[in-house]
PDB file of N, CA and C in Angstrom:
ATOM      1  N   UNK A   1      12.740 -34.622  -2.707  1.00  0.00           N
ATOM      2  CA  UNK A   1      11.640 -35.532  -2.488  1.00  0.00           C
ATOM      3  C   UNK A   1      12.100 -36.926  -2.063  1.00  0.00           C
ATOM      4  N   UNK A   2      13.531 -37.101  -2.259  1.00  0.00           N
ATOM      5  CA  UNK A   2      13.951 -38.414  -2.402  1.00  0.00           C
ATOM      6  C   UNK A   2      13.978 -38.745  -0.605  1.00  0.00           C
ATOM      7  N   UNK A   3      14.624 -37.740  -0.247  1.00  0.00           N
ATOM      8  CA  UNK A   3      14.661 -37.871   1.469  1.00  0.00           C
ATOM      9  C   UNK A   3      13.217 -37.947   2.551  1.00  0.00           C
ATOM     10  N   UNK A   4      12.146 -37.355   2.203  1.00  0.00           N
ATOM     11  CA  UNK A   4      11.160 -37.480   2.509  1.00  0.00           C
ATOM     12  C   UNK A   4      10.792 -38.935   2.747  1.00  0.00           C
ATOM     13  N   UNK A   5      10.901 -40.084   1.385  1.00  0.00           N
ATOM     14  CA  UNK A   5      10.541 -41.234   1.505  1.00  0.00           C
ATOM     15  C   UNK A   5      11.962 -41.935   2.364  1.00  0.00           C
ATOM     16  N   UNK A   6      12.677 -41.149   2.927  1.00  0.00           N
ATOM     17  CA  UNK A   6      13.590 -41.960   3.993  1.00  0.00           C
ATOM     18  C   UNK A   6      15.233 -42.502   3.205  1.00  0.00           C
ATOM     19  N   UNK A   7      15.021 -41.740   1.944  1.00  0.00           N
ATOM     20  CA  UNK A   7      16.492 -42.498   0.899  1.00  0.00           C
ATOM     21  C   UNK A   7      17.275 -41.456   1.503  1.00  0.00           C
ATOM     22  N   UNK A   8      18.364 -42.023   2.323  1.00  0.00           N
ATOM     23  CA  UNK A   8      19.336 -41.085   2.467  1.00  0.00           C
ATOM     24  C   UNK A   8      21.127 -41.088   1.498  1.00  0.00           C
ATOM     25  N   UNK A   9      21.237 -42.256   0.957  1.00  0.00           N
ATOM     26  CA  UNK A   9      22.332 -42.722  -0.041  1.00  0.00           C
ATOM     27  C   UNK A   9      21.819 -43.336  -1.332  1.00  0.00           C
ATOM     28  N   UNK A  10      22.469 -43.402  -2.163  1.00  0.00           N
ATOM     29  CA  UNK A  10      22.369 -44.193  -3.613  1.00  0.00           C
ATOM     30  C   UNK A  10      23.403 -44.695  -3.679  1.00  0.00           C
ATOM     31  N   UNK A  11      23.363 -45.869  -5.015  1.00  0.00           N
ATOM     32  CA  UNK A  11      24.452 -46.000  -5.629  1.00  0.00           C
ATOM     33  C   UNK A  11      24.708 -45.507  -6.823  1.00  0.00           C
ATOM     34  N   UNK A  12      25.974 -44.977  -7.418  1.00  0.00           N
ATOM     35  CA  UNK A  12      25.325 -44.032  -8.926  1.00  0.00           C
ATOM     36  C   UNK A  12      26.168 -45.019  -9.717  1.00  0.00           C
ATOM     37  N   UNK A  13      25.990 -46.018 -10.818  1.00  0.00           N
ATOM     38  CA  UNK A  13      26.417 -46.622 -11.616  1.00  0.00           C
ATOM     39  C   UNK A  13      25.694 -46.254 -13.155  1.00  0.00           C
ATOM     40  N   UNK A  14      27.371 -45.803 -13.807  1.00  0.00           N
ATOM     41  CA  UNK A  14      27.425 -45.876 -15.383  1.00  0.00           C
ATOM     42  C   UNK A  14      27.732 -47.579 -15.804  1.00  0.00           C
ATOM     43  N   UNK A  15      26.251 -48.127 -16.152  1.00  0.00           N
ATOM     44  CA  UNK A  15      26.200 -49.610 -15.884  1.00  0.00           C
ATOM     45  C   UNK A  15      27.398 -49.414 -17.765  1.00  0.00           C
ATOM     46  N   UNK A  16      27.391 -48.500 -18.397  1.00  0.00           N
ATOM     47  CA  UNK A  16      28.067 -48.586 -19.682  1.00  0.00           C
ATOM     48  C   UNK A  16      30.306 -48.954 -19.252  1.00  0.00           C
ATOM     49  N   UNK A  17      30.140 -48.170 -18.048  1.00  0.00           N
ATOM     50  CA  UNK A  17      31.775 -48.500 -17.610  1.00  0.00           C
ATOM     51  C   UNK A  17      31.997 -49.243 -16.730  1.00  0.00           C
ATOM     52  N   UNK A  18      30.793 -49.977 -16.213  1.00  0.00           N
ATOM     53  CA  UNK A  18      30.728 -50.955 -15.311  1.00  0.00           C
ATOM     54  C   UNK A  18      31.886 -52.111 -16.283  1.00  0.00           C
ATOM     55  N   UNK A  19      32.714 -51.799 -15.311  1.00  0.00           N
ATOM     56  CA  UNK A  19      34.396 -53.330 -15.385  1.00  0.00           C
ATOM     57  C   UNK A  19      35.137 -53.039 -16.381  1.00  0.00           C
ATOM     58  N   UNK A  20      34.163 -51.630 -17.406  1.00  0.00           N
ATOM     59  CA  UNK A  20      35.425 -51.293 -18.426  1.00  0.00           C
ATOM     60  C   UNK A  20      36.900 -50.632 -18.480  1.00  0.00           C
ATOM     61  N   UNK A  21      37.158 -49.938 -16.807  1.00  0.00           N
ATOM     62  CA  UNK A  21      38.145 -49.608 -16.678  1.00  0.00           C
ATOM     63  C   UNK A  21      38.693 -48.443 -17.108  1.00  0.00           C
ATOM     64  N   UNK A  22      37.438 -47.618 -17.214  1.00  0.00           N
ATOM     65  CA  UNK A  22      37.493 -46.900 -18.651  1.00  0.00           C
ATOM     66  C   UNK A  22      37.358 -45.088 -17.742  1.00  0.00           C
ATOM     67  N   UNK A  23      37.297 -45.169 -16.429  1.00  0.00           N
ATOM     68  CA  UNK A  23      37.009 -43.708 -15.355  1.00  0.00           C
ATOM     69  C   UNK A  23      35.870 -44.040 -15.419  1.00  0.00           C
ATOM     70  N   UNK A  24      35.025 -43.363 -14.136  1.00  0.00           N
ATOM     71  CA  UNK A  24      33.993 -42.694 -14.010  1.00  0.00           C
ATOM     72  C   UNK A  24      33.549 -41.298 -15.032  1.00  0.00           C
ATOM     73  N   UNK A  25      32.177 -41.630 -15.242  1.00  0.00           N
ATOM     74  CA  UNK A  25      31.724 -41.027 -15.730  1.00  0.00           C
ATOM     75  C   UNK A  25      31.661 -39.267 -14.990  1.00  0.00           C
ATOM     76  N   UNK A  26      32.743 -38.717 -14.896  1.00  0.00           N
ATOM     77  CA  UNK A  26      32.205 -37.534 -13.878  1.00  0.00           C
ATOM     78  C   UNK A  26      31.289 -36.210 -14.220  1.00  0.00           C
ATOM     79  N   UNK A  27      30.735 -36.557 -15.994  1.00  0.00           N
ATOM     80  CA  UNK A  27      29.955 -35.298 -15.810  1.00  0.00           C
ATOM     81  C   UNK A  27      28.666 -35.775 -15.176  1.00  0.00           C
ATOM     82  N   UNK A  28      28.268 -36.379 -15.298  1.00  0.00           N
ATOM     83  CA  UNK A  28      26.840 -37.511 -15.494  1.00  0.00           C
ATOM     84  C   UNK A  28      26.759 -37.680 -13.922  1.00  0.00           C
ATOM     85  N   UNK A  29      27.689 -37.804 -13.227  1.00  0.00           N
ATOM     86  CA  UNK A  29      27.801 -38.226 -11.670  1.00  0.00           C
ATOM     87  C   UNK A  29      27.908 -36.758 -10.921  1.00  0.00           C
ATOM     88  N   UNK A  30      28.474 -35.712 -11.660  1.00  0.00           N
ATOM     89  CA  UNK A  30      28.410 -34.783 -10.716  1.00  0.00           C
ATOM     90  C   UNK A  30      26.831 -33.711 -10.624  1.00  0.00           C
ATOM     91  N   UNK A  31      26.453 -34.026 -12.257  1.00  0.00           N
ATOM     92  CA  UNK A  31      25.101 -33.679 -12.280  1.00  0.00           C
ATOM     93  C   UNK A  31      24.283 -33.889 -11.612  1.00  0.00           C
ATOM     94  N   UNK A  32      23.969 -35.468 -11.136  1.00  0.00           N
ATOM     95  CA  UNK A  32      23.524 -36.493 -10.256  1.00  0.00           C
ATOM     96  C   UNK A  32      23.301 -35.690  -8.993  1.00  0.00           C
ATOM     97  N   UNK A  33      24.667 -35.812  -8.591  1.00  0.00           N
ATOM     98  CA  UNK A  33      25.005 -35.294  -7.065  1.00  0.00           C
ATOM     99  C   UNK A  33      24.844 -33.990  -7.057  1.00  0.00           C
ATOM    100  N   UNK A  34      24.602 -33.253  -8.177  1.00  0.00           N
ATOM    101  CA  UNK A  34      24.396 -31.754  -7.589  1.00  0.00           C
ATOM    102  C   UNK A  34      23.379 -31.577  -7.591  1.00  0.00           C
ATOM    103  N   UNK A  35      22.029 -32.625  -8.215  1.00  0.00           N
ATOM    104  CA  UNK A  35      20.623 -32.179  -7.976  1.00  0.00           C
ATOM    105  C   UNK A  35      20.127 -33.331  -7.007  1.00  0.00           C
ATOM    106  N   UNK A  36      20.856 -33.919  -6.371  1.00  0.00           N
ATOM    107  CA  UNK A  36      19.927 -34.877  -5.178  1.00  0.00           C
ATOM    108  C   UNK A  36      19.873 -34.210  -4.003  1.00  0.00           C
ATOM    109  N   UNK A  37      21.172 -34.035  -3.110  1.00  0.00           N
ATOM    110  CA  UNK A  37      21.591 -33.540  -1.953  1.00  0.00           C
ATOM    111  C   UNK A  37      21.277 -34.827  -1.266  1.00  0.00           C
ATOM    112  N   UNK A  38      21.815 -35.871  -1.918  1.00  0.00           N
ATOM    113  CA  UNK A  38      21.763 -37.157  -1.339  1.00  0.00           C
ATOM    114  C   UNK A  38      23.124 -37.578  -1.239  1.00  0.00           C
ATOM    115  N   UNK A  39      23.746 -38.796  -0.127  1.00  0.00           N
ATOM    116  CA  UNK A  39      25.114 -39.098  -0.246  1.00  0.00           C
ATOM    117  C   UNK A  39      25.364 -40.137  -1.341  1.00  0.00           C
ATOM    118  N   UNK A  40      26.442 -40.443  -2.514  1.00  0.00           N
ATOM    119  CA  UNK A  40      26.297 -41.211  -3.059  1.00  0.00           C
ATOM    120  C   UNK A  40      27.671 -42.294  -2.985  1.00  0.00           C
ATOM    121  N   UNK A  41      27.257 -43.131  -3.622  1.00  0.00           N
ATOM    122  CA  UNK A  41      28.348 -44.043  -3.916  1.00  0.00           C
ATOM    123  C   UNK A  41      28.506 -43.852  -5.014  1.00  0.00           C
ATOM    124  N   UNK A  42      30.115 -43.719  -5.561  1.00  0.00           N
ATOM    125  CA  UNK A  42      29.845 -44.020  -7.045  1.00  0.00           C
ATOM    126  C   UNK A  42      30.476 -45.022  -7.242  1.00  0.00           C
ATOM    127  N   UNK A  43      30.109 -45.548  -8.655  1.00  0.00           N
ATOM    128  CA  UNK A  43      30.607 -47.166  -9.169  1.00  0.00           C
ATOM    129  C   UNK A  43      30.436 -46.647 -10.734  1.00  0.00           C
ATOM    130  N   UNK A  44      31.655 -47.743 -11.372  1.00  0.00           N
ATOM    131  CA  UNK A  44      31.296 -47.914 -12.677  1.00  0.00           C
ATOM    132  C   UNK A  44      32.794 -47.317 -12.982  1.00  0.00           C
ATOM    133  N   UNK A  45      33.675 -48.008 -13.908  1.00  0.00           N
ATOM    134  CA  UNK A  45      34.594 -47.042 -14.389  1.00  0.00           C
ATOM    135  C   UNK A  45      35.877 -47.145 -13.613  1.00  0.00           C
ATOM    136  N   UNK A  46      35.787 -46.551 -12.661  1.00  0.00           N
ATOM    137  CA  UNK A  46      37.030 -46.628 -11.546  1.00  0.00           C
ATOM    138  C   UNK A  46      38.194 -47.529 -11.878  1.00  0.00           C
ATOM    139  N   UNK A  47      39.636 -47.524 -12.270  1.00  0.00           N
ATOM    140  CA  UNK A  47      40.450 -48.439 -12.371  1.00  0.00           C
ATOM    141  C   UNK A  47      41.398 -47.496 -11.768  1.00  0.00           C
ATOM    142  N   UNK A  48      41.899 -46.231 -11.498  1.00  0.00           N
ATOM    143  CA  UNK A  48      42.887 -46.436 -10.391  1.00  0.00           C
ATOM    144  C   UNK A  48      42.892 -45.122  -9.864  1.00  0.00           C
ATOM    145  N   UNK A  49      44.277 -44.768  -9.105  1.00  0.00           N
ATOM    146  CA  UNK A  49      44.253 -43.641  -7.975  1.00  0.00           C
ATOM    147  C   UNK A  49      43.935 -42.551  -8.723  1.00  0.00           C
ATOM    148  N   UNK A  50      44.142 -41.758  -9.804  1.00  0.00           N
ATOM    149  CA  UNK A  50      43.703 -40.679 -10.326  1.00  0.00           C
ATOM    150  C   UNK A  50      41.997 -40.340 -10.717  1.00  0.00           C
ATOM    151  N   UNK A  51      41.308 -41.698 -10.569  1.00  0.00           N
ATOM    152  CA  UNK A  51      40.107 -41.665 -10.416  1.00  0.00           C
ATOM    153  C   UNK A  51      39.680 -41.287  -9.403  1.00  0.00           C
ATOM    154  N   UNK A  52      40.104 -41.936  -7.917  1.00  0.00           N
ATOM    155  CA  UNK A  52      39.972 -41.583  -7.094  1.00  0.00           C
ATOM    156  C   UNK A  52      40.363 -40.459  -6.310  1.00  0.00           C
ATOM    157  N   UNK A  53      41.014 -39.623  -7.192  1.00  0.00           N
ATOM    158  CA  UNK A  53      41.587 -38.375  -6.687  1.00  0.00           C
ATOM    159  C   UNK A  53      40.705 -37.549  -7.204  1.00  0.00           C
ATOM    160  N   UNK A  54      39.738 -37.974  -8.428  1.00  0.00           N
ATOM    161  CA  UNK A  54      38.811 -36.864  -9.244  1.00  0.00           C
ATOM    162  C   UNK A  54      37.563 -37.312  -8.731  1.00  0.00           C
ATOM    163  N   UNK A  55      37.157 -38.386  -7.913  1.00  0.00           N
ATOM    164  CA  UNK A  55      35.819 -38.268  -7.361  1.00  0.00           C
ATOM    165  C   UNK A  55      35.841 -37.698  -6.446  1.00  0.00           C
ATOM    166  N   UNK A  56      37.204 -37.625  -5.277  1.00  0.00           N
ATOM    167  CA  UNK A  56      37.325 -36.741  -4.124  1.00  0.00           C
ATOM    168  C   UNK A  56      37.037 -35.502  -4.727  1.00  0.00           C
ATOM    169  N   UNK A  57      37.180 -34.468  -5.358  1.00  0.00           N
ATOM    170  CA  UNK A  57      36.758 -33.251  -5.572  1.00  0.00           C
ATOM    171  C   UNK A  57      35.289 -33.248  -5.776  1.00  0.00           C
ATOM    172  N   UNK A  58      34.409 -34.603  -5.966  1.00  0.00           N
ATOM    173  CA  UNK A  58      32.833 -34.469  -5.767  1.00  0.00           C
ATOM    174  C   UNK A  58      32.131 -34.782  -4.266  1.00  0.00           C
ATOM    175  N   UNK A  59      33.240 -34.839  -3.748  1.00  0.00           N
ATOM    176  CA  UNK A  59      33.011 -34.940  -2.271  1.00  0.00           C
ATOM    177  C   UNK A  59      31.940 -33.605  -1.179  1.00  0.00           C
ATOM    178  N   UNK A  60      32.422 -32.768  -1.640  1.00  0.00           N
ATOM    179  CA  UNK A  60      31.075 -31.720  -1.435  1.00  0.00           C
ATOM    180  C   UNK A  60      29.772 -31.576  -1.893  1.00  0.00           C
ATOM    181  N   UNK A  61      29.610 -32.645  -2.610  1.00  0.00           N
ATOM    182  CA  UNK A  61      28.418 -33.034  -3.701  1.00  0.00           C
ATOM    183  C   UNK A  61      27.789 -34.083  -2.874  1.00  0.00           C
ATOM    184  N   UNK A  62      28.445 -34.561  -2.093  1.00  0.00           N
ATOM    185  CA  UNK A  62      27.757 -36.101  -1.437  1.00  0.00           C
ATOM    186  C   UNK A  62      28.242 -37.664  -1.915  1.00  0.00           C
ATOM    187  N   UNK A  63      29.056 -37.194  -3.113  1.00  0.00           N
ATOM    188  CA  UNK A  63      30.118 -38.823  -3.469  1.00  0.00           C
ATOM    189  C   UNK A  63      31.432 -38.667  -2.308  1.00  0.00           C
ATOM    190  N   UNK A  64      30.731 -39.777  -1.403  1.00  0.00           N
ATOM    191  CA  UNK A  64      31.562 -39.974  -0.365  1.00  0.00           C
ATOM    192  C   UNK A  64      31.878 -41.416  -0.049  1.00  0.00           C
ATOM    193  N   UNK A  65      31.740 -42.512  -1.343  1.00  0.00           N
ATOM    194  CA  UNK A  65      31.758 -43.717  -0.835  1.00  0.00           C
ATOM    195  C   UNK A  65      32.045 -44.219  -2.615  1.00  0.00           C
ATOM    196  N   UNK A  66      32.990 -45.562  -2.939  1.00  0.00           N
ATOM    197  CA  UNK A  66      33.058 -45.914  -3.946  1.00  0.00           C
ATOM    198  C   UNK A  66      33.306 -47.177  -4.104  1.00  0.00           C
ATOM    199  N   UNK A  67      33.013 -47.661  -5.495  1.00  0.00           N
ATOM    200  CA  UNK A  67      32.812 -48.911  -5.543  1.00  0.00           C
ATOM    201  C   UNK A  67      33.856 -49.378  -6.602  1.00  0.00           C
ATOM    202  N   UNK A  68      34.926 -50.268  -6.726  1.00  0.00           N
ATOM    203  CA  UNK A  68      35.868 -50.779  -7.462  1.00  0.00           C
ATOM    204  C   UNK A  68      35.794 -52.263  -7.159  1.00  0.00           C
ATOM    205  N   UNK A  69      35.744 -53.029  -8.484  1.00  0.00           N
ATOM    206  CA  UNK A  69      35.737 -54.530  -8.770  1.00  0.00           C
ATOM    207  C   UNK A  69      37.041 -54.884  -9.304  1.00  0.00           C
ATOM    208  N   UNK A  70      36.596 -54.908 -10.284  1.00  0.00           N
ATOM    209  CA  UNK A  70      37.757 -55.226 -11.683  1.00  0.00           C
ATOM    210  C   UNK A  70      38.968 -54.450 -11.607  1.00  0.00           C
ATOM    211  N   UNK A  71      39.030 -53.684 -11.320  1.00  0.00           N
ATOM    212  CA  UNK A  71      40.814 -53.049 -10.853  1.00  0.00           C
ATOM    213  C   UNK A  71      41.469 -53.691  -9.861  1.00  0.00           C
ATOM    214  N   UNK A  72      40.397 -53.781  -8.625  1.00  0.00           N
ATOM    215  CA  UNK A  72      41.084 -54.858  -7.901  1.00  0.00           C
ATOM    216  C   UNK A  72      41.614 -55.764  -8.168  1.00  0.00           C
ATOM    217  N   UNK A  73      41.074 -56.646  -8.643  1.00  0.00           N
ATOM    218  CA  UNK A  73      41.012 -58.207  -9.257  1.00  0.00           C
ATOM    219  C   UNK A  73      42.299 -58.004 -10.103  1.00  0.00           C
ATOM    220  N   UNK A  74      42.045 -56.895 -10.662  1.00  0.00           N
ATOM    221  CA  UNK A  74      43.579 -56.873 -11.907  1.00  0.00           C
ATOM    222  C   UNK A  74      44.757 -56.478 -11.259  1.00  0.00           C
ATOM    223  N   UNK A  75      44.722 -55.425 -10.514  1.00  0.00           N
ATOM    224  CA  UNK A  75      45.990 -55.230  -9.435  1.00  0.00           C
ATOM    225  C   UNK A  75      46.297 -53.716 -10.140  1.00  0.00           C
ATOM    226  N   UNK A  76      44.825 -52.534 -10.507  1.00  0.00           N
ATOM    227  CA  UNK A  76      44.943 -51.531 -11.309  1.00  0.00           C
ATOM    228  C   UNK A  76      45.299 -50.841 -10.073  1.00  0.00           C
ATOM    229  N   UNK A  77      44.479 -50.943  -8.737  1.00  0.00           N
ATOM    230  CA  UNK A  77      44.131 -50.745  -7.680  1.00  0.00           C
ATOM    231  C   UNK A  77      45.158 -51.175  -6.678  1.00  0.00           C
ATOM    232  N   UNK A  78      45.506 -50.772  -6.065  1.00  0.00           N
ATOM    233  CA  UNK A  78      46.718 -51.741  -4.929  1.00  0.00           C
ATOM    234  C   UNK A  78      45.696 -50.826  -3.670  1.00  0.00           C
ATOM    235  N   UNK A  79      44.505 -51.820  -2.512  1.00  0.00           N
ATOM    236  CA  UNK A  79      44.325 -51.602  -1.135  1.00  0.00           C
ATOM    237  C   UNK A  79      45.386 -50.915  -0.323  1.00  0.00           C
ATOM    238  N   UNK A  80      46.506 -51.130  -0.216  1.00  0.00           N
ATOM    239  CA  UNK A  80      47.543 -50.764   0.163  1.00  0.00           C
ATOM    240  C   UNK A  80      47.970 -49.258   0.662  1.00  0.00           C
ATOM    241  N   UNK A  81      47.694 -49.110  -0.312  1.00  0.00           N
ATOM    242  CA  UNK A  81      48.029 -47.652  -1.615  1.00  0.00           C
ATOM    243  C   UNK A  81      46.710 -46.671  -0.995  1.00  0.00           C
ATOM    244  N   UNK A  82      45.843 -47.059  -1.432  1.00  0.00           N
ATOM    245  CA  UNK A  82      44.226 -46.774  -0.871  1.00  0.00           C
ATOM    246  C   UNK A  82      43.969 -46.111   0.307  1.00  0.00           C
ATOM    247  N   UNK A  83      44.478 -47.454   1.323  1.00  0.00           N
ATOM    248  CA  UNK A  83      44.474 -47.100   2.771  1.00  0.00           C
ATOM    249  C   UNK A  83      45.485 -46.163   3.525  1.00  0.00           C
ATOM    250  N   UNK A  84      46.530 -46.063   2.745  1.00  0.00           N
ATOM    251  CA  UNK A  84      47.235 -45.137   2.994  1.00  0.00           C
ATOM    252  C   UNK A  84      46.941 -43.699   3.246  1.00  0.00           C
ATOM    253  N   UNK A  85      45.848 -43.654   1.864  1.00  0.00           N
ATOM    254  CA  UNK A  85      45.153 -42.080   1.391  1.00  0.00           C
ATOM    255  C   UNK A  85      44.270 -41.274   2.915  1.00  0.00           C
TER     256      UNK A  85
END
């Protein structure tokens, strides 16, 4: 129903791991993404590459885009490293 009104992405934030550094929430996010068939972003949690190696496997789900703050800022995260991937 969500696409009908024209939503083709979200953002999915566990506002609870929002900057805690603490992973993504991935049951809660893959649930998400397996009943929208919407593309998502996820946020919340994320502090480094093994996170980002476990949201890539929700990539057939539609988490195809992510959001990292506070790892950055701390240097949990190296861009570098990232862009490499």
């Amino acid at each position: 129903h969500w696409k009908k009104v024209g939503i083709q992405r979200v953002v999915f934030t566990d506002i609870s791991r929002d900057g805690m550094l603490s992973g993504p929430n991935m049951e809660a996010l893959c649930n998400f993404a397996r009943g929208t068939g919407l593309k998502i972003v996820a946020s919340g949690g994320v502090s480094s590459m093994e996170d980002l190696e476990l949201l890539k496997t929700l990539e057939a789900y539609g988490v195809d885009q992510v959001i990292s703050g506070k790892a950055i800022y701390e240097g949990k995260l190296d861009l570098k490293e990232i862009f490499k991937c």
